[in-house]
N, C-alpha and C. Protein backbone atom coordinates (compact mmCIF):
# COMPACT_ATOMS: atom_id res chain seq x y z
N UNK A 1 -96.37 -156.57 14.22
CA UNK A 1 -96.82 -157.76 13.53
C UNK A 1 -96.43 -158.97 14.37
N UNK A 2 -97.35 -160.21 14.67
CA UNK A 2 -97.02 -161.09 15.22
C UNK A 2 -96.31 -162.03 14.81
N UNK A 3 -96.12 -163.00 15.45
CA UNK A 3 -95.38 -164.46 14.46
C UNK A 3 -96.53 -165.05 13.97
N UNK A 4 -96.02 -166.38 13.14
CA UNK A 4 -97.09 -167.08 12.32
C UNK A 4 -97.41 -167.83 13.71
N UNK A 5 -99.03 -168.39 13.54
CA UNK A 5 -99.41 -168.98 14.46
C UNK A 5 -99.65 -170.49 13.52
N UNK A 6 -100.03 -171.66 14.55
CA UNK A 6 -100.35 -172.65 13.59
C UNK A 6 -101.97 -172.44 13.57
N UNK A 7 -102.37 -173.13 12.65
CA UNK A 7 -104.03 -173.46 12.20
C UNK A 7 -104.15 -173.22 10.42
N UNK A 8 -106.03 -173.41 10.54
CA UNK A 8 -106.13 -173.61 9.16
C UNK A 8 -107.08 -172.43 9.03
N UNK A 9 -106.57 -171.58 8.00
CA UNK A 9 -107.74 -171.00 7.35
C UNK A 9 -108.47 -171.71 6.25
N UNK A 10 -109.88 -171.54 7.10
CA UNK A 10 -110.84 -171.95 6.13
C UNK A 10 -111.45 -171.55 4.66
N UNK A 11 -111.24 -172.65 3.46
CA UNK A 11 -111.45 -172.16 1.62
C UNK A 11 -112.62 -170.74 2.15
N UNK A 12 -113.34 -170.52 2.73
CA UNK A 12 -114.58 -169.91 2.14
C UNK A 12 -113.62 -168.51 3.11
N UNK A 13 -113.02 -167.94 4.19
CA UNK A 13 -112.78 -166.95 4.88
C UNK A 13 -110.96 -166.72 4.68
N UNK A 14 -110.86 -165.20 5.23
CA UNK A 14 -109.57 -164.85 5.07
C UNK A 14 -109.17 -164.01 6.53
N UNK A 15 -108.20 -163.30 6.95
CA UNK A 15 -108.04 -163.32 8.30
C UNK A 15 -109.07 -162.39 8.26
N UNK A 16 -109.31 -162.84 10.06
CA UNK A 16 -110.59 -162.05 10.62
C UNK A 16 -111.95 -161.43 9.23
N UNK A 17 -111.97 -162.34 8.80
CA UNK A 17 -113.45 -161.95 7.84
C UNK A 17 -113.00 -161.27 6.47
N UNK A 18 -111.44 -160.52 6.44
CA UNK A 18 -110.81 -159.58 5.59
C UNK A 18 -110.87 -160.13 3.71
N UNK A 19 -112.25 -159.47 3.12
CA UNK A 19 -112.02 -158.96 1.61
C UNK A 19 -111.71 -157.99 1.21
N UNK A 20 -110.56 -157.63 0.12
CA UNK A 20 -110.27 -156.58 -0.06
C UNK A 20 -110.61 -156.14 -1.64
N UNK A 21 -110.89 -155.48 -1.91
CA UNK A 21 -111.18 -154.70 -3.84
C UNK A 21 -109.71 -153.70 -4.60
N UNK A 22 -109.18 -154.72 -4.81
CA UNK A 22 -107.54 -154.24 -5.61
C UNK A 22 -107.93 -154.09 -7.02
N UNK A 23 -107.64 -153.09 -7.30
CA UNK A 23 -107.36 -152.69 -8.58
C UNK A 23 -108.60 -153.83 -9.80
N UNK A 24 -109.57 -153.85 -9.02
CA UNK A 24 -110.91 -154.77 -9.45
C UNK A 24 -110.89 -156.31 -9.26
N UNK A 25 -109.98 -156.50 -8.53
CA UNK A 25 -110.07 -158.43 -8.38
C UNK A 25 -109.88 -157.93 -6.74
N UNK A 26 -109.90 -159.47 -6.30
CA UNK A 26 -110.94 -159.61 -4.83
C UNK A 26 -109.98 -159.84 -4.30
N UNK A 27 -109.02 -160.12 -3.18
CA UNK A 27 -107.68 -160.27 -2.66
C UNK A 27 -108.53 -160.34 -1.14
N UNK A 28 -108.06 -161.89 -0.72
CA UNK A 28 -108.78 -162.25 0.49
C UNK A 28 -107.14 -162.77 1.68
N UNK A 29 -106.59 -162.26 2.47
CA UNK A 29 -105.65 -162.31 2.91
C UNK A 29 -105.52 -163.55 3.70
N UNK A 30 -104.84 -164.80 3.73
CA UNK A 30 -105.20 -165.98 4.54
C UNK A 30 -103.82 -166.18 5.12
N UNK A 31 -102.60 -165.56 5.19
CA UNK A 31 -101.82 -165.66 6.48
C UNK A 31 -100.87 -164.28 6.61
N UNK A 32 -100.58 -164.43 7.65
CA UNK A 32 -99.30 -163.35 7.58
C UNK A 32 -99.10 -163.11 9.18
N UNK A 33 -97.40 -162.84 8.69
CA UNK A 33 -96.26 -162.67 9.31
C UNK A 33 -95.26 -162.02 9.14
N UNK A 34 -94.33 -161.22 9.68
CA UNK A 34 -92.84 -160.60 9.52
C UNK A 34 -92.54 -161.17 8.49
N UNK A 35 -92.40 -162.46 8.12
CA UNK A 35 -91.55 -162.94 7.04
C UNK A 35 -92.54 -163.80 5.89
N UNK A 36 -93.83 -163.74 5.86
CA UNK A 36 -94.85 -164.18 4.98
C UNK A 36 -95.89 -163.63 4.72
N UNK A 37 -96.17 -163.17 3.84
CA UNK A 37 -97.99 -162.86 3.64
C UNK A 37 -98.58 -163.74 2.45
N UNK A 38 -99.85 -164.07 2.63
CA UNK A 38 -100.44 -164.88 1.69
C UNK A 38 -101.77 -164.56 1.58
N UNK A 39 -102.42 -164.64 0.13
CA UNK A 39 -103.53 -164.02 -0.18
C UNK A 39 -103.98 -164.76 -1.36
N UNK A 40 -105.57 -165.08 -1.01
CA UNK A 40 -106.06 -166.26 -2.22
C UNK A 40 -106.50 -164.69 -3.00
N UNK A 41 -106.32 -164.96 -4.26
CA UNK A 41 -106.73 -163.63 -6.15
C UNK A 41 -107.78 -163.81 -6.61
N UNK A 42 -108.45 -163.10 -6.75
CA UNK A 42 -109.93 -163.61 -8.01
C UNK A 42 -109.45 -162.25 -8.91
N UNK A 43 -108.90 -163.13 -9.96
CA UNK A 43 -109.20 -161.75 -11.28
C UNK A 43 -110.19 -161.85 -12.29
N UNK A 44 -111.39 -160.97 -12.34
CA UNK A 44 -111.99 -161.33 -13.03
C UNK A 44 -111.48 -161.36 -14.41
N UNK A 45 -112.23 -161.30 -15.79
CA UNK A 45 -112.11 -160.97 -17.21
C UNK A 45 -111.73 -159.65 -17.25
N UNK A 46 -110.46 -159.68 -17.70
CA UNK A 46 -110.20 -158.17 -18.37
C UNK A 46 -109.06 -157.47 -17.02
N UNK A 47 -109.11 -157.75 -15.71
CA UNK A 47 -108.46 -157.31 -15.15
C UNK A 47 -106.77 -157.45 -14.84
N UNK A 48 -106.26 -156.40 -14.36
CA UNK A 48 -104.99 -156.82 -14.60
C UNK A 48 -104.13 -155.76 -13.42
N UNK A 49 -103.19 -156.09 -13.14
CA UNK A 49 -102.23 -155.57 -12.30
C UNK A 49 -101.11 -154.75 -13.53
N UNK A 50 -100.68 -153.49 -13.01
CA UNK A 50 -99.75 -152.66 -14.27
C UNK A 50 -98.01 -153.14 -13.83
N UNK A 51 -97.20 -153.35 -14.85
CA UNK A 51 -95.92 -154.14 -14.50
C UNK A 51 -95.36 -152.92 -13.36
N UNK A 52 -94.31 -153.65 -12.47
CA UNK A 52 -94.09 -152.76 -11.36
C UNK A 52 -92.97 -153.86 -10.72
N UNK A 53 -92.13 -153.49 -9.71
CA UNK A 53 -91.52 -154.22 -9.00
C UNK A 53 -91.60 -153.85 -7.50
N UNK A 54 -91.21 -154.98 -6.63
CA UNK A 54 -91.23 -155.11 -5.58
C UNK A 54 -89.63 -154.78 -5.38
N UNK A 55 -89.08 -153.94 -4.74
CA UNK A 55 -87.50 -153.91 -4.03
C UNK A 55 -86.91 -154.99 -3.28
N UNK A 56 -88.42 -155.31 -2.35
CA UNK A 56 -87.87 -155.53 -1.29
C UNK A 56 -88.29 -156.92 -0.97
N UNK A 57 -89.05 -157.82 -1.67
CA UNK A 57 -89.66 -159.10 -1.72
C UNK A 57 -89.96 -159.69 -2.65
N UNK A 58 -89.85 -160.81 -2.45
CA UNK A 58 -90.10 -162.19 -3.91
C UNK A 58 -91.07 -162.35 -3.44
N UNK A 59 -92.09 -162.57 -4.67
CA UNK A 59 -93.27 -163.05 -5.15
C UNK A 59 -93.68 -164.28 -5.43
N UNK A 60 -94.30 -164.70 -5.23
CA UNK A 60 -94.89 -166.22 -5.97
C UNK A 60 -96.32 -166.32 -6.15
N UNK A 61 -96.49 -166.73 -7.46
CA UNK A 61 -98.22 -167.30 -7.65
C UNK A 61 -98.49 -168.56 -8.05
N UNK A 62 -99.45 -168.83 -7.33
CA UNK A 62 -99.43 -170.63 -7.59
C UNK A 62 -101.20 -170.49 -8.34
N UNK A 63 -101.19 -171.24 -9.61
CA UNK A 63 -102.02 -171.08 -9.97
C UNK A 63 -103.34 -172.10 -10.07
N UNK A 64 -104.41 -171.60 -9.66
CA UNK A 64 -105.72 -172.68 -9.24
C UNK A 64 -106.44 -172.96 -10.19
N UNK A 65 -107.38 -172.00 -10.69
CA UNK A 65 -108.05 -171.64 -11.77
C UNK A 65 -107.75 -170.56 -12.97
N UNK A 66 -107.84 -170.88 -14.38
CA UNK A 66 -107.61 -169.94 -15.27
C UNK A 66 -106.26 -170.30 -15.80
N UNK A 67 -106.24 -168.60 -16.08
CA UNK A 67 -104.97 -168.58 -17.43
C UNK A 67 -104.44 -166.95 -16.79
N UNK A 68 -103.24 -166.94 -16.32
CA UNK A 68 -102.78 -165.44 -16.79
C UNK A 68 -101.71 -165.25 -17.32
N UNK A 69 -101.58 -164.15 -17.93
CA UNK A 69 -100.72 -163.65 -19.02
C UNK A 69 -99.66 -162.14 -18.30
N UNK A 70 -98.03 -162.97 -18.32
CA UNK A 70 -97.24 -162.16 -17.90
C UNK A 70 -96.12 -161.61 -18.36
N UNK A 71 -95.99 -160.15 -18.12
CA UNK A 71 -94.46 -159.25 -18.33
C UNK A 71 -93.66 -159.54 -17.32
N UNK A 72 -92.74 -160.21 -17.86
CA UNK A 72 -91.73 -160.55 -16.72
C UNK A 72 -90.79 -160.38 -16.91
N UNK A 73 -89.42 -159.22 -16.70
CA UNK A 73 -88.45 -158.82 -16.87
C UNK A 73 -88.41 -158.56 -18.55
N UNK A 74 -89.21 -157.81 -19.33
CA UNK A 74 -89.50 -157.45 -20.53
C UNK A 74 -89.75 -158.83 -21.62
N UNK A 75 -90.23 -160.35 -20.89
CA UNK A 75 -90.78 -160.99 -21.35
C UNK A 75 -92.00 -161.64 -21.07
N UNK A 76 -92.68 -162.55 -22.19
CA UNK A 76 -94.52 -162.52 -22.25
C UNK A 76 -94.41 -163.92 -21.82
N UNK A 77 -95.04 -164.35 -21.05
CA UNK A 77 -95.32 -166.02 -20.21
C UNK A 77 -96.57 -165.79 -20.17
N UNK A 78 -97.22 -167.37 -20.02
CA UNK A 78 -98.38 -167.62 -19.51
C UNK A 78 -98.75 -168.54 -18.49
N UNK A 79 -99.58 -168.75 -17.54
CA UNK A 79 -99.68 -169.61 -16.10
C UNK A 79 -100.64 -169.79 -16.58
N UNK A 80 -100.91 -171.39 -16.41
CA UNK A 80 -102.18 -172.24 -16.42
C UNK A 80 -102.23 -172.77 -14.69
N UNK A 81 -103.40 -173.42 -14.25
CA UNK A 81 -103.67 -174.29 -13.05
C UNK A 81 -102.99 -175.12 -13.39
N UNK A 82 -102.07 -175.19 -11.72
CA UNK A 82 -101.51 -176.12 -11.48
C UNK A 82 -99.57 -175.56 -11.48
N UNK A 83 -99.52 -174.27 -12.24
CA UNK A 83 -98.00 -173.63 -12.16
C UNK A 83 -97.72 -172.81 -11.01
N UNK A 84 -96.75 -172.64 -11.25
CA UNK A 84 -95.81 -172.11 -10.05
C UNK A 84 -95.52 -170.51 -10.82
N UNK A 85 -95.53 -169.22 -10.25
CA UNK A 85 -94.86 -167.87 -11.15
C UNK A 85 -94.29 -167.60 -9.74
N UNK A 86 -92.89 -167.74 -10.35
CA UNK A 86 -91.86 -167.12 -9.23
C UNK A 86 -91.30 -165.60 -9.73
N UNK A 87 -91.51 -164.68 -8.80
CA UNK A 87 -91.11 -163.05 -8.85
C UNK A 87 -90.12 -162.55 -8.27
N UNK A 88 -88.62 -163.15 -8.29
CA UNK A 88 -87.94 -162.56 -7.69
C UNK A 88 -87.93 -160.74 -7.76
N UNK A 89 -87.27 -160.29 -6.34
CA UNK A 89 -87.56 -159.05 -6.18
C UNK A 89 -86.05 -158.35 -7.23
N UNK A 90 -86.78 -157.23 -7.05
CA UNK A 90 -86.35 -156.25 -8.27
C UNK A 90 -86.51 -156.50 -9.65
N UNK A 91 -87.45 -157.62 -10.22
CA UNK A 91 -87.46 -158.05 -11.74
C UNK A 91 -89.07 -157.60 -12.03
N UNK A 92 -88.99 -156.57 -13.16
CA UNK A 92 -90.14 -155.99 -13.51
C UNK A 92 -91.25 -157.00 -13.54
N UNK A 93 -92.71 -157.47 -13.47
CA UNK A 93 -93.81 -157.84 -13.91
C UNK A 93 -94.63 -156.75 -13.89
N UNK A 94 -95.74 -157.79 -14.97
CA UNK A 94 -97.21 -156.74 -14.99
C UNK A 94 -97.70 -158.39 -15.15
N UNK A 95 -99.20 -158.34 -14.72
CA UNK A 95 -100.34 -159.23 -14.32
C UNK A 95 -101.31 -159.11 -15.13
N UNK A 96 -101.60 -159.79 -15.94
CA UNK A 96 -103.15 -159.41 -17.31
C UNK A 96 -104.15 -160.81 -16.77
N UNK A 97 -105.07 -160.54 -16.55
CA UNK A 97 -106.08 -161.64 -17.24
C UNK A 97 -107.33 -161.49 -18.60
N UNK A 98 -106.51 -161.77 -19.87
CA UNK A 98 -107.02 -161.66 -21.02
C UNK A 98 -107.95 -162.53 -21.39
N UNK A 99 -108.48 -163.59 -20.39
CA UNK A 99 -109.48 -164.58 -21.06
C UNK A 99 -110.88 -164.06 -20.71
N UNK A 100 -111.83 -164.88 -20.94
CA UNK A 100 -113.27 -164.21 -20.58
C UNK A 100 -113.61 -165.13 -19.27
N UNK A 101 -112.41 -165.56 -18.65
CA UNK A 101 -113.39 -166.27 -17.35
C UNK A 101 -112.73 -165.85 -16.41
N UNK A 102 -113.35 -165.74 -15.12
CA UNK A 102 -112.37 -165.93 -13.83
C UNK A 102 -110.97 -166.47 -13.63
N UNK A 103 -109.94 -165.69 -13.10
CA UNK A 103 -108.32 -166.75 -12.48
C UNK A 103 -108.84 -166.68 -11.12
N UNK A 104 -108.27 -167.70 -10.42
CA UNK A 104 -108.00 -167.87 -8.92
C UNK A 104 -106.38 -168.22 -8.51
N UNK A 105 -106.30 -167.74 -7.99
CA UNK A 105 -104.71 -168.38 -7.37
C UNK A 105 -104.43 -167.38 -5.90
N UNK A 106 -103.41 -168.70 -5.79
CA UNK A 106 -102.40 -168.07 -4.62
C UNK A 106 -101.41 -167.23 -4.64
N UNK A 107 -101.26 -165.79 -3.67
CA UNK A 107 -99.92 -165.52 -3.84
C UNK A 107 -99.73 -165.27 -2.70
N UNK A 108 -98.21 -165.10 -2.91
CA UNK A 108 -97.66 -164.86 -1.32
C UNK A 108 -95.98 -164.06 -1.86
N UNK A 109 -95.66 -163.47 -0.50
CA UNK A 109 -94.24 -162.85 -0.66
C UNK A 109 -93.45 -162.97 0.44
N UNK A 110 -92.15 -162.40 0.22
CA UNK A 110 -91.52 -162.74 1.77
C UNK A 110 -90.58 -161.77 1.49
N UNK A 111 -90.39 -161.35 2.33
CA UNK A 111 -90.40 -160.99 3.72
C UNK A 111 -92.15 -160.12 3.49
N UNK A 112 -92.66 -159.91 4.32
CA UNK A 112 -94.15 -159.25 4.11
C UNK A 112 -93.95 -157.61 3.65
N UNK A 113 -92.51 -156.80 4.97
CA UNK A 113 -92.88 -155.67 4.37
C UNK A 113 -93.88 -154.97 4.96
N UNK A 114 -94.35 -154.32 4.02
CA UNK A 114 -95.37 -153.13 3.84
C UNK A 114 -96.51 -153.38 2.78
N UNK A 115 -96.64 -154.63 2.31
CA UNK A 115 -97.92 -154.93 1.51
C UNK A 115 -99.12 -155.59 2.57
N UNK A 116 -99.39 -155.74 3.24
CA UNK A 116 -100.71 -155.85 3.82
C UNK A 116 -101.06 -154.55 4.21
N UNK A 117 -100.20 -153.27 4.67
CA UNK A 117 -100.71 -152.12 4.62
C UNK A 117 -101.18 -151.33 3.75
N UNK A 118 -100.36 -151.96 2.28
CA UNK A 118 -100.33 -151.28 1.11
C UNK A 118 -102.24 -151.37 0.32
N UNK A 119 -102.23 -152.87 0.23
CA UNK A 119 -103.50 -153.63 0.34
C UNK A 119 -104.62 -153.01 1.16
N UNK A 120 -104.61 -152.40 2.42
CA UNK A 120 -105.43 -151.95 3.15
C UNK A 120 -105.58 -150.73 2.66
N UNK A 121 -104.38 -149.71 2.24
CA UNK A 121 -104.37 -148.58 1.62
C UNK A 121 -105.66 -148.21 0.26
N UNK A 122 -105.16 -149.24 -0.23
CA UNK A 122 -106.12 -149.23 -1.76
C UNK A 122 -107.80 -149.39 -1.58
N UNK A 123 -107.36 -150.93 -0.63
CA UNK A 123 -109.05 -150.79 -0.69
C UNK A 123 -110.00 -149.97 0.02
N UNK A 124 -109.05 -149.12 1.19
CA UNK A 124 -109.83 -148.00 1.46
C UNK A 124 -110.23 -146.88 0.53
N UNK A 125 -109.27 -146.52 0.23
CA UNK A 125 -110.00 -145.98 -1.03
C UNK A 125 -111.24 -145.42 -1.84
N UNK A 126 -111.65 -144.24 -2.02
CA UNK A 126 -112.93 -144.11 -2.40
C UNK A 126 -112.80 -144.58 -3.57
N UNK A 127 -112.01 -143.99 -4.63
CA UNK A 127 -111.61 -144.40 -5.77
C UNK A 127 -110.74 -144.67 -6.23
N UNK A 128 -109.95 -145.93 -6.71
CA UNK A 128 -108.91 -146.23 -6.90
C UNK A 128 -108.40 -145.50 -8.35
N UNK A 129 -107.94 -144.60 -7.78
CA UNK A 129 -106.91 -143.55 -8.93
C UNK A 129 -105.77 -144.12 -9.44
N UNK A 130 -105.71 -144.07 -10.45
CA UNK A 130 -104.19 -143.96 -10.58
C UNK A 130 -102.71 -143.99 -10.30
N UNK A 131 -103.11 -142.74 -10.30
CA UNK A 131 -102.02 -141.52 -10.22
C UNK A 131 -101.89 -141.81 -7.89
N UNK A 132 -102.67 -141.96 -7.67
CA UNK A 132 -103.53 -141.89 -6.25
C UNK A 132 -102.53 -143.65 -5.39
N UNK A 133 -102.78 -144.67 -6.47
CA UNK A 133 -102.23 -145.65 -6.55
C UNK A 133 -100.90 -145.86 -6.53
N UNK A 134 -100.90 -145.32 -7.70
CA UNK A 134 -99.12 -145.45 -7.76
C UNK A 134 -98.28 -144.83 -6.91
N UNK A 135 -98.75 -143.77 -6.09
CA UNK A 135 -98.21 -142.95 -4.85
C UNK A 135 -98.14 -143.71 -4.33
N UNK A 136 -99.35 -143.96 -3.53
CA UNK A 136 -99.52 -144.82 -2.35
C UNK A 136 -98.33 -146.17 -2.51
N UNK A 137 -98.51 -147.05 -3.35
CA UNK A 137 -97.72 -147.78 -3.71
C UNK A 137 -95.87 -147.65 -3.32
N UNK A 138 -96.10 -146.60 -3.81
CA UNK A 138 -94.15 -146.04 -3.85
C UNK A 138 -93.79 -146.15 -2.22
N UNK A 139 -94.86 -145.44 -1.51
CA UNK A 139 -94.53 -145.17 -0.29
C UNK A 139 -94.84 -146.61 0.66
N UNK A 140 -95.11 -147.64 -0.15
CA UNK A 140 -95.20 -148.87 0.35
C UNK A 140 -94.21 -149.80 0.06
N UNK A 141 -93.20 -149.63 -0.97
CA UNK A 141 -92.16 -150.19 -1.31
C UNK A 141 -92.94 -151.24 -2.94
N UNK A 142 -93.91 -150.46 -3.53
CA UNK A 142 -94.32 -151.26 -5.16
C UNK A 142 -93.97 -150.47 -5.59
N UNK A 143 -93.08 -150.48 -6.46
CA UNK A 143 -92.74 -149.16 -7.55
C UNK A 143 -93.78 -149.71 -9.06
N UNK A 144 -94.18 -148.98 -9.62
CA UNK A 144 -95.12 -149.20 -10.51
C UNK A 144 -94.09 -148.51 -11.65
N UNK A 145 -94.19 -148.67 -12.73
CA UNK A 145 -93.58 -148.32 -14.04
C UNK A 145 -94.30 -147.58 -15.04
N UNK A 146 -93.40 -146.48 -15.65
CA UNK A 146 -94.63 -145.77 -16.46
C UNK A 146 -94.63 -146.59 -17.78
N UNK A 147 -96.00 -146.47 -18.68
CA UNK A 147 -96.56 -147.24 -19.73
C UNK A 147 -94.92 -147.08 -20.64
N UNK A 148 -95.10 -148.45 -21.62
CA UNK A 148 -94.10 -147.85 -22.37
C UNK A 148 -94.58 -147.10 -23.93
N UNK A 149 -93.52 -146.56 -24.10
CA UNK A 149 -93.82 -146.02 -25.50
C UNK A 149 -94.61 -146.55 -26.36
N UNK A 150 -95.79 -145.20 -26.59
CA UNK A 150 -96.71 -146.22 -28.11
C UNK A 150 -96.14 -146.52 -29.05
């Protein structure tokens, strides 16, 4: 992995042309480095990330467009445009978007890790499984959490 270089990625592109299809929202990668990765989100209606932690990196989402709705260390928050969701590492989240419109936002983590590989993992993918996911994941450093009790 290289160092950060300076310049601007441009609103409409992400590195070298890169869209990716996560778990049904659009994840367009716009920097990264040893110690940063950053990626503009489109979640559509209804989609959602399953609560899980990172070991090994803090999270942040800065929010553009929308509303999302979060599990965060076994409590319920909500991000409007214009907030900040800070993820320190090892503290459970899960990611919902429960409204009927599009979210957009920023996220990013640090140290990078093994999530731009992880990311590449998925959206290769013929079908994003599960069970298929949550492997892959583990062996990327996302531990995913099983559902809790009905």
């Amino acid at each position: 992995m290289q160092a950060l270089t300076a310049g601007i990625t441009k609103a409409s592109t992400g590195i070298d042309g890169i869209s990716w299809n996560i778990l049904g929202q659009t994840y367009v990668p716009k920097s990264l480095s040893e110690q940063s990765f950053a990626w503009h989100a489109t979640f559509p209606p209804g989609t959602f990330v399953p609560p899980h932690i990172h070991p090994t990196q803090d999270e942040f989402i800065y929010m553009l467009e929308g509303r999302l709705d979060f599990l965060l260390d076994g409590r319920d928050y909500i991000a409007t445009a214009g907030d900040l969701v800070r993820l320190p590492m090892q503290v459970p989240h899960g990611i919902f978007n429960k409204q009927d419109q599009p979210v957009k936002c920023m996220f990013w983590v640090t140290p990078t890790r093994k999530l731009y590989d992880l990311f590449w993992g998925i959206h290769s993918m013929k079908e994003q499984n599960p069970d298929e996911v949550v492997a892959l994941s583990a062996r990327h450093e996302v531990i995913f959490l099983p559902p809790p009790p009905a």
